[in-house]
Protein backbone atom coordinates (compact mmCIF):
# COMPACT_ATOMS: atom_id res chain seq x y z
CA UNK A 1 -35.53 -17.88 -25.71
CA UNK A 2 -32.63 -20.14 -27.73
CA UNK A 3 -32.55 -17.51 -30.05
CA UNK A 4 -31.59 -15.21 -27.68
CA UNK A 5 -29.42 -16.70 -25.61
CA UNK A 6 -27.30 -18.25 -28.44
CA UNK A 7 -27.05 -14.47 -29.16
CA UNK A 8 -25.57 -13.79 -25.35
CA UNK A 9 -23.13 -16.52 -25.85
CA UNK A 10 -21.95 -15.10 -28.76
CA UNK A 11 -21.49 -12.01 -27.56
CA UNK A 12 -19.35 -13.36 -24.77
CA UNK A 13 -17.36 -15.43 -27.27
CA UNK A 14 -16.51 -12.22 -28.86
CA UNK A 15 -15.42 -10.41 -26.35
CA UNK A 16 -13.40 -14.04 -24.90
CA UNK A 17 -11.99 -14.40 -28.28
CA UNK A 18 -10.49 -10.50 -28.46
CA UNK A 19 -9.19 -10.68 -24.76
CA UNK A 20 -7.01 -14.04 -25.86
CA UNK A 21 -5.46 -12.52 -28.58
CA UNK A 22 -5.07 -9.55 -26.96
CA UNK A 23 -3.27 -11.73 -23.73
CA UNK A 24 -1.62 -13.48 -26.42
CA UNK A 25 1.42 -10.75 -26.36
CA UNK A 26 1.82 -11.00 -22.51
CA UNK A 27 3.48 -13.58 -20.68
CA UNK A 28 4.05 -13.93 -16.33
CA UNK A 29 2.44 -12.00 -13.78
CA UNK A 30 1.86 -9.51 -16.37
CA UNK A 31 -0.81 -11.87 -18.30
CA UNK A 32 -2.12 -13.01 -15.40
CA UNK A 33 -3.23 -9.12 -13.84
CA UNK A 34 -4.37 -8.28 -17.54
CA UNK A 35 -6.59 -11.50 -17.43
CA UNK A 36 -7.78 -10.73 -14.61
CA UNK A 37 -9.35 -7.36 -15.44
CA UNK A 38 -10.28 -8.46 -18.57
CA UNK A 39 -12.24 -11.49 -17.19
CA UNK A 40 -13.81 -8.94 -14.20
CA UNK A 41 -15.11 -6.44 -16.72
CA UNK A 42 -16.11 -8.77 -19.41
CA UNK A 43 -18.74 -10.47 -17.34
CA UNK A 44 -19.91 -7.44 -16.22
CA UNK A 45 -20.36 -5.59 -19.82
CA UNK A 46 -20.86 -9.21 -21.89
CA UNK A 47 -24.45 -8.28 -22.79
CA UNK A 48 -23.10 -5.06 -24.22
CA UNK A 49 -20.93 -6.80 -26.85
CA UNK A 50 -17.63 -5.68 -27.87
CA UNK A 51 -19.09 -2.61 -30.20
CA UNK A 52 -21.46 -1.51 -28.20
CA UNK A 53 -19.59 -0.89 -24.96
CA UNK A 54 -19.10 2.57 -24.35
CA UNK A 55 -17.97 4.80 -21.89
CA UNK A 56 -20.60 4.73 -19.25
CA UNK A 57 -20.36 0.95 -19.27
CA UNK A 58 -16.70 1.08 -17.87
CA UNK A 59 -17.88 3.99 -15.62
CA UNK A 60 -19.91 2.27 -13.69
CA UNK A 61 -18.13 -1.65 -13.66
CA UNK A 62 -15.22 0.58 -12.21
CA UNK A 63 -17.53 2.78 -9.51
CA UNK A 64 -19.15 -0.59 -8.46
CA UNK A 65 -15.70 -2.09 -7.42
CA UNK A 66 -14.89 -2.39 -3.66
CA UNK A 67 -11.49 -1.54 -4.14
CA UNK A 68 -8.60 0.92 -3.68
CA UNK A 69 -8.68 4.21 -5.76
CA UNK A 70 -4.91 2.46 -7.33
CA UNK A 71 -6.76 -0.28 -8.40
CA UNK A 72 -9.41 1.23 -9.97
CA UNK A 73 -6.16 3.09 -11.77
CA UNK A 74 -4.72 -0.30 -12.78
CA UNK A 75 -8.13 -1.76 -14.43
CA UNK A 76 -8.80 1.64 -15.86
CA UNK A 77 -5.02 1.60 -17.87
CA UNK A 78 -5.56 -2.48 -18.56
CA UNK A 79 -8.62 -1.54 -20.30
CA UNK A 80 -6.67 1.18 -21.88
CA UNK A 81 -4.46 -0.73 -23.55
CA UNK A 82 -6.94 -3.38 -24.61
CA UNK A 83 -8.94 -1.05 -26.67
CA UNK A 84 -6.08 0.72 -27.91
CA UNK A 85 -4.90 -2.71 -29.34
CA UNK A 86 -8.11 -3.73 -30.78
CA UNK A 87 -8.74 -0.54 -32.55
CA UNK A 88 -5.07 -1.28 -34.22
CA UNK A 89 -6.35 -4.48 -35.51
CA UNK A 90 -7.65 -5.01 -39.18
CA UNK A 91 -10.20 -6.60 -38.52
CA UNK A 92 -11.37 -4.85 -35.27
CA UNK A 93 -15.38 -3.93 -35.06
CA UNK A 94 -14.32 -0.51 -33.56
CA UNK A 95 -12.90 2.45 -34.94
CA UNK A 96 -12.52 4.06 -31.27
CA UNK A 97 -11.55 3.31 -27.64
CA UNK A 98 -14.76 4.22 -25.63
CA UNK A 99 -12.29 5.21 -22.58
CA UNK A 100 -10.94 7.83 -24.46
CA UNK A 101 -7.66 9.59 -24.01
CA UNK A 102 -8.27 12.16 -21.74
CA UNK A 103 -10.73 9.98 -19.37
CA UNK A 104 -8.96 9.67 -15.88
CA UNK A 105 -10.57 8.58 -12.36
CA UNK A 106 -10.89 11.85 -10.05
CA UNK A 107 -8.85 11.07 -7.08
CA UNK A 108 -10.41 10.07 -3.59
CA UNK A 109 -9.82 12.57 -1.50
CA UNK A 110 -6.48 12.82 0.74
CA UNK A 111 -7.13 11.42 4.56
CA UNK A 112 -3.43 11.18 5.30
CA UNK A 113 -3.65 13.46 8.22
CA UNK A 114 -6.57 11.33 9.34
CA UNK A 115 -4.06 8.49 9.76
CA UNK A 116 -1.43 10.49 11.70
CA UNK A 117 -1.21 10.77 15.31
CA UNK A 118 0.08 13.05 17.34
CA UNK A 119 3.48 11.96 19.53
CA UNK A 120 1.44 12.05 22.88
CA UNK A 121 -0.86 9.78 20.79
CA UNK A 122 2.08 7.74 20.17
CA UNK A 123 3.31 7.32 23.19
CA UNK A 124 0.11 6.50 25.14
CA UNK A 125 -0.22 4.28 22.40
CA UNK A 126 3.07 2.18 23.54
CA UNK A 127 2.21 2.49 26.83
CA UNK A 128 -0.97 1.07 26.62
CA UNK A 129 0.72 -2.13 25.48
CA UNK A 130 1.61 -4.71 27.60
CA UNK A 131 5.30 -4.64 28.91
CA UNK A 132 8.09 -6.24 27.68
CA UNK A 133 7.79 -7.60 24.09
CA UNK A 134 4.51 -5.76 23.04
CA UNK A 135 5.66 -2.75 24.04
CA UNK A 136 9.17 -2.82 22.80
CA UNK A 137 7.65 -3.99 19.46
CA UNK A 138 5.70 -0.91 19.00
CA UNK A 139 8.46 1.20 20.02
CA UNK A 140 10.49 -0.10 17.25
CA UNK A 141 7.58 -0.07 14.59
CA UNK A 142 7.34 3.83 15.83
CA UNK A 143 11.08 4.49 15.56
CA UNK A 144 12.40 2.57 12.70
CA UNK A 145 9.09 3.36 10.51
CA UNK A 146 8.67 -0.42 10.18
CA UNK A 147 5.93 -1.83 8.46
CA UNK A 148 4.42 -4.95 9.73
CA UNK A 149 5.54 -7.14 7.32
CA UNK A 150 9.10 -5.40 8.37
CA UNK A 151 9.01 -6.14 11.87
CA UNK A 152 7.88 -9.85 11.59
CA UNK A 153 10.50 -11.30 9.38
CA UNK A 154 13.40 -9.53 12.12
CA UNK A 155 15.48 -11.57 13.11
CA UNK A 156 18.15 -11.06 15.81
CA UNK A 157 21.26 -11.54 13.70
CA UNK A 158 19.58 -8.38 11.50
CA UNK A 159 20.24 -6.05 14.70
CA UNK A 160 23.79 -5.29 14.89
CA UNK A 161 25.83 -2.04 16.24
CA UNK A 162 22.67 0.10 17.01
CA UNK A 163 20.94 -0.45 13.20
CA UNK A 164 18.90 -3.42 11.80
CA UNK A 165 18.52 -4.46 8.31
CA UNK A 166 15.20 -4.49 7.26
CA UNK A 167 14.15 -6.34 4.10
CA UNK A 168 11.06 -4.53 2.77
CA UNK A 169 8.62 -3.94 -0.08
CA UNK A 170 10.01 -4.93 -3.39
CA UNK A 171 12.47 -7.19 -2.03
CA UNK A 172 14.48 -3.94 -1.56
CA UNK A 173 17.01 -3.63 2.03
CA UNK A 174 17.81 -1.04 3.56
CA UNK A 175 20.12 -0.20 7.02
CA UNK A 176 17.69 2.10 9.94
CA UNK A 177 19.63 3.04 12.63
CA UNK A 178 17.74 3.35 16.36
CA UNK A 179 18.52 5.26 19.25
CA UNK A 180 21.25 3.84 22.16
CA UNK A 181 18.00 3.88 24.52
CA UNK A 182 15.80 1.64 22.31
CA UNK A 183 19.23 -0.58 21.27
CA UNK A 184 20.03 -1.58 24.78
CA UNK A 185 16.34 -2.26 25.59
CA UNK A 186 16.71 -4.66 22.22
CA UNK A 187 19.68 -6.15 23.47
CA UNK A 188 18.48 -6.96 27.11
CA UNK A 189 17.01 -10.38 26.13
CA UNK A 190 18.57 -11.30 23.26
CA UNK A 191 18.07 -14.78 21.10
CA UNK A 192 20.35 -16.22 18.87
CA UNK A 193 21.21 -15.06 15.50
CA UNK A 194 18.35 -16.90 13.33
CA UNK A 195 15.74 -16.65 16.31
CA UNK A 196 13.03 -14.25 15.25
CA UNK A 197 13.16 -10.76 17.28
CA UNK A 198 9.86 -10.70 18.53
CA UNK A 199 8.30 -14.49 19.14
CA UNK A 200 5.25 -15.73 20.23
CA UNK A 201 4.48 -18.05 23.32
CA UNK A 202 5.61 -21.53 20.61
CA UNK A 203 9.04 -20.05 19.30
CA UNK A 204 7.64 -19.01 15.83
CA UNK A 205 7.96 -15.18 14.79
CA UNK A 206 4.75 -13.27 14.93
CA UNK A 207 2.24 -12.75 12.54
CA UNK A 208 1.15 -9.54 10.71
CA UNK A 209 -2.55 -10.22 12.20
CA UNK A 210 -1.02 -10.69 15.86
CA UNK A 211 0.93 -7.28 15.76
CA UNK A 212 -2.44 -5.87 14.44
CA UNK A 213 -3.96 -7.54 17.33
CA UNK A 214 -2.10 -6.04 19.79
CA UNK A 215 -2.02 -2.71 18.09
CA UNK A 216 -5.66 -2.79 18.37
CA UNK A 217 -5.92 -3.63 21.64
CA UNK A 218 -3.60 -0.73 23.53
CA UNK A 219 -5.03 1.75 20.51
CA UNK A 220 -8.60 0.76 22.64
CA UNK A 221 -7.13 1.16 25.80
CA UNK A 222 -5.44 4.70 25.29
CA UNK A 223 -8.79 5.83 24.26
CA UNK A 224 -7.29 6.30 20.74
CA UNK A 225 -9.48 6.21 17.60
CA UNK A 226 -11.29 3.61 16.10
CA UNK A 227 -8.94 2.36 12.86
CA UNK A 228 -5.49 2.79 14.41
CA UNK A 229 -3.34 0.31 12.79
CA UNK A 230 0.19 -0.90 12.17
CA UNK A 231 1.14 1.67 9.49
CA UNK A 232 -0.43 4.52 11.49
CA UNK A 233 2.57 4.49 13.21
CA UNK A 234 5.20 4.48 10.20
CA UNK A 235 3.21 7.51 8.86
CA UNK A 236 3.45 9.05 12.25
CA UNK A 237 7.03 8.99 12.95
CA UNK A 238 7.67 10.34 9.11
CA UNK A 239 5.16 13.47 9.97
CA UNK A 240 7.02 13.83 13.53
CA UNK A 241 10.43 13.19 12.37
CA UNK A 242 10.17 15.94 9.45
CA UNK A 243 8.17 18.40 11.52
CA UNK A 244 11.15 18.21 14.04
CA UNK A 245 13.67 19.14 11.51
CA UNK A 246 14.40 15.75 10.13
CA UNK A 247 16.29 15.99 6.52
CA UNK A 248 13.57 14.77 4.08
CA UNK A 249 16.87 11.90 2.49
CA UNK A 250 17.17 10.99 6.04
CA UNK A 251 13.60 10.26 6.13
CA UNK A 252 13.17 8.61 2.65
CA UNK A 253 16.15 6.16 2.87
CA UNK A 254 14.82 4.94 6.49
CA UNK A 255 11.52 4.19 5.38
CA UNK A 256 12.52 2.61 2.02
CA UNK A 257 10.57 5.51 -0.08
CA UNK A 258 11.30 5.23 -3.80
CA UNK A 259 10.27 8.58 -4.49
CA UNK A 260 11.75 11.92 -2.25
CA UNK A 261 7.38 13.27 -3.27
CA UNK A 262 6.35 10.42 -0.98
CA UNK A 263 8.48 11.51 1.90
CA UNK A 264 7.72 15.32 1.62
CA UNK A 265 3.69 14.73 1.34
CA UNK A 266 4.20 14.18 4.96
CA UNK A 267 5.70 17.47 5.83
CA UNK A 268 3.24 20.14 7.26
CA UNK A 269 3.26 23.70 7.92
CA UNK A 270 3.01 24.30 11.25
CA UNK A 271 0.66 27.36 12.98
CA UNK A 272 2.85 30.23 13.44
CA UNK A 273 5.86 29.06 11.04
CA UNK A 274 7.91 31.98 9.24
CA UNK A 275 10.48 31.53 6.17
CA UNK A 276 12.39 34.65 8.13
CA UNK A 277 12.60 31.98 11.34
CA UNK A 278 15.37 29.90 8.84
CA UNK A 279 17.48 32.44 7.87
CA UNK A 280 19.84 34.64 9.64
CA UNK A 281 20.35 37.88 8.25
């Protein structure tokens, strides 16, 4: 029994000692994600010992994680690059990576057009809410392609001459103007320039979870389906606004895509579409 577990801690120790030299060349937020994959998989392959871990070990730590598909990605290419190091290493006890170059994590498969709804889905949605600020929240969300996060930190001095500035993932900003109808319903009762836009009952600007809450409950009283949420709504108004002839930059730049691939992945054929309907001849 001593015998053998001076053996496990060894074998942890190992596989410890090669992850801090390893973390040694990484400093910030960097080191700290790397860390934490290597700590995660280490205590789940420890027994294994550095050698012996092979490809079916990282398999299945990775299939057993309740996590996004991106994450999975992300500990996958941390691991990567940890073997890839070691193997570069004099004295490394391995002569090859056991994820191997060409091993990749088949992707989930694609329920984006479970997440869309239609526009009269959309607008019995905002209906269902409760007038005034509920309502005109969801509106905007729906218009502007807002994601929560988005919404909350508005203030009123970021709505000026029919556009708002939104401050959004990434710490990037961009301008997203909104139609005169929605503007003057904005502008009806207006706060002061640093009051948040859309308040609750004690002053302070709402929460994420209390836009999800309301969300939740008009997506229950339309009769809509069970998992509407917040960003249901920004991937709505990009299908909508592209199906309706939208330009895909126009689309892009007012959600705050990086990439023109993630704006177009929303675009859909429709049933009885022709090339020969866009073009005169």
């Amino acid at each position: 029994m001593i015998v053998a577990l001076y053996y496990y801690i060894h074998l942890v120790n190992t596989l410890e000692n090669w992850g801090d030299r390893f973390l040694d060349h990484y400093t910030g937020k960097t080191a700290v994600t790397y860390s934490n994959t290597l700590k995660q998989s280490f205590e789940a392959m420890s027994e294994r010992g550095l050698e012996a871990i092979g490809l079916r070990d990282i398999r299945s730590w990775l299939d057993e994680l309740d996590c996004a598909h991106t994450t999975r990605v992300k500990h996958l290419n941390i691991l990567k690059a940890f073997f890839n190091w070691v193997i570069e290493q004099d004295d490394s006890p391995i002569r090859r990576s056991p994820t191997g170059k060409r091993f990749l994590l088949a992707a989930p498969p694609d329920t984006l057009q479970e997440r869309i709804l239609s526009e009269a889905q959309v607008a019995a949605l905002i209906d269902a809410a409760a007038p005034g600020r509920d309502r005109l929240m969801l509106r905007l969300m729906y218009e502007a392609g807002l994601r929560v996060s988005e919404l909350c930190g508005l203030c009123w001095k970021h709505l000026k001459a029919g556009e708002i500035s939104v401050y959004g993932k990434g710490g990037k900003s961009r301008r997203v103007g909104i139609s005169p109808a929605l503007w003057e319903l904005l502008n009806a009762d207006r706060g002061t320039a640093g009051e948040p836009a859309f308040a609750s009952r004690t002053g302070k600007a709402l929460s994420p979870v209390d836009v999800h809450r309301v969300i939740k409950s008009a997506a229950a009283a339309a009769g809509l389906p069970d998992g509407v949420s917040c960003h249901w709504l920004r991937h709505s108004i990009a299908s909508h606004a592209l199906n309706n002839g939208a330009a895909p930059q126009l689309v892009q730049q007012s959600l705050g895509h990086s990439s023109l691939a993630t704006t177009t992945k929303y675009a859909h054929i429709l049933p009885g579409q022709r090339l020969g309907d866009f073009v005169k001849v």
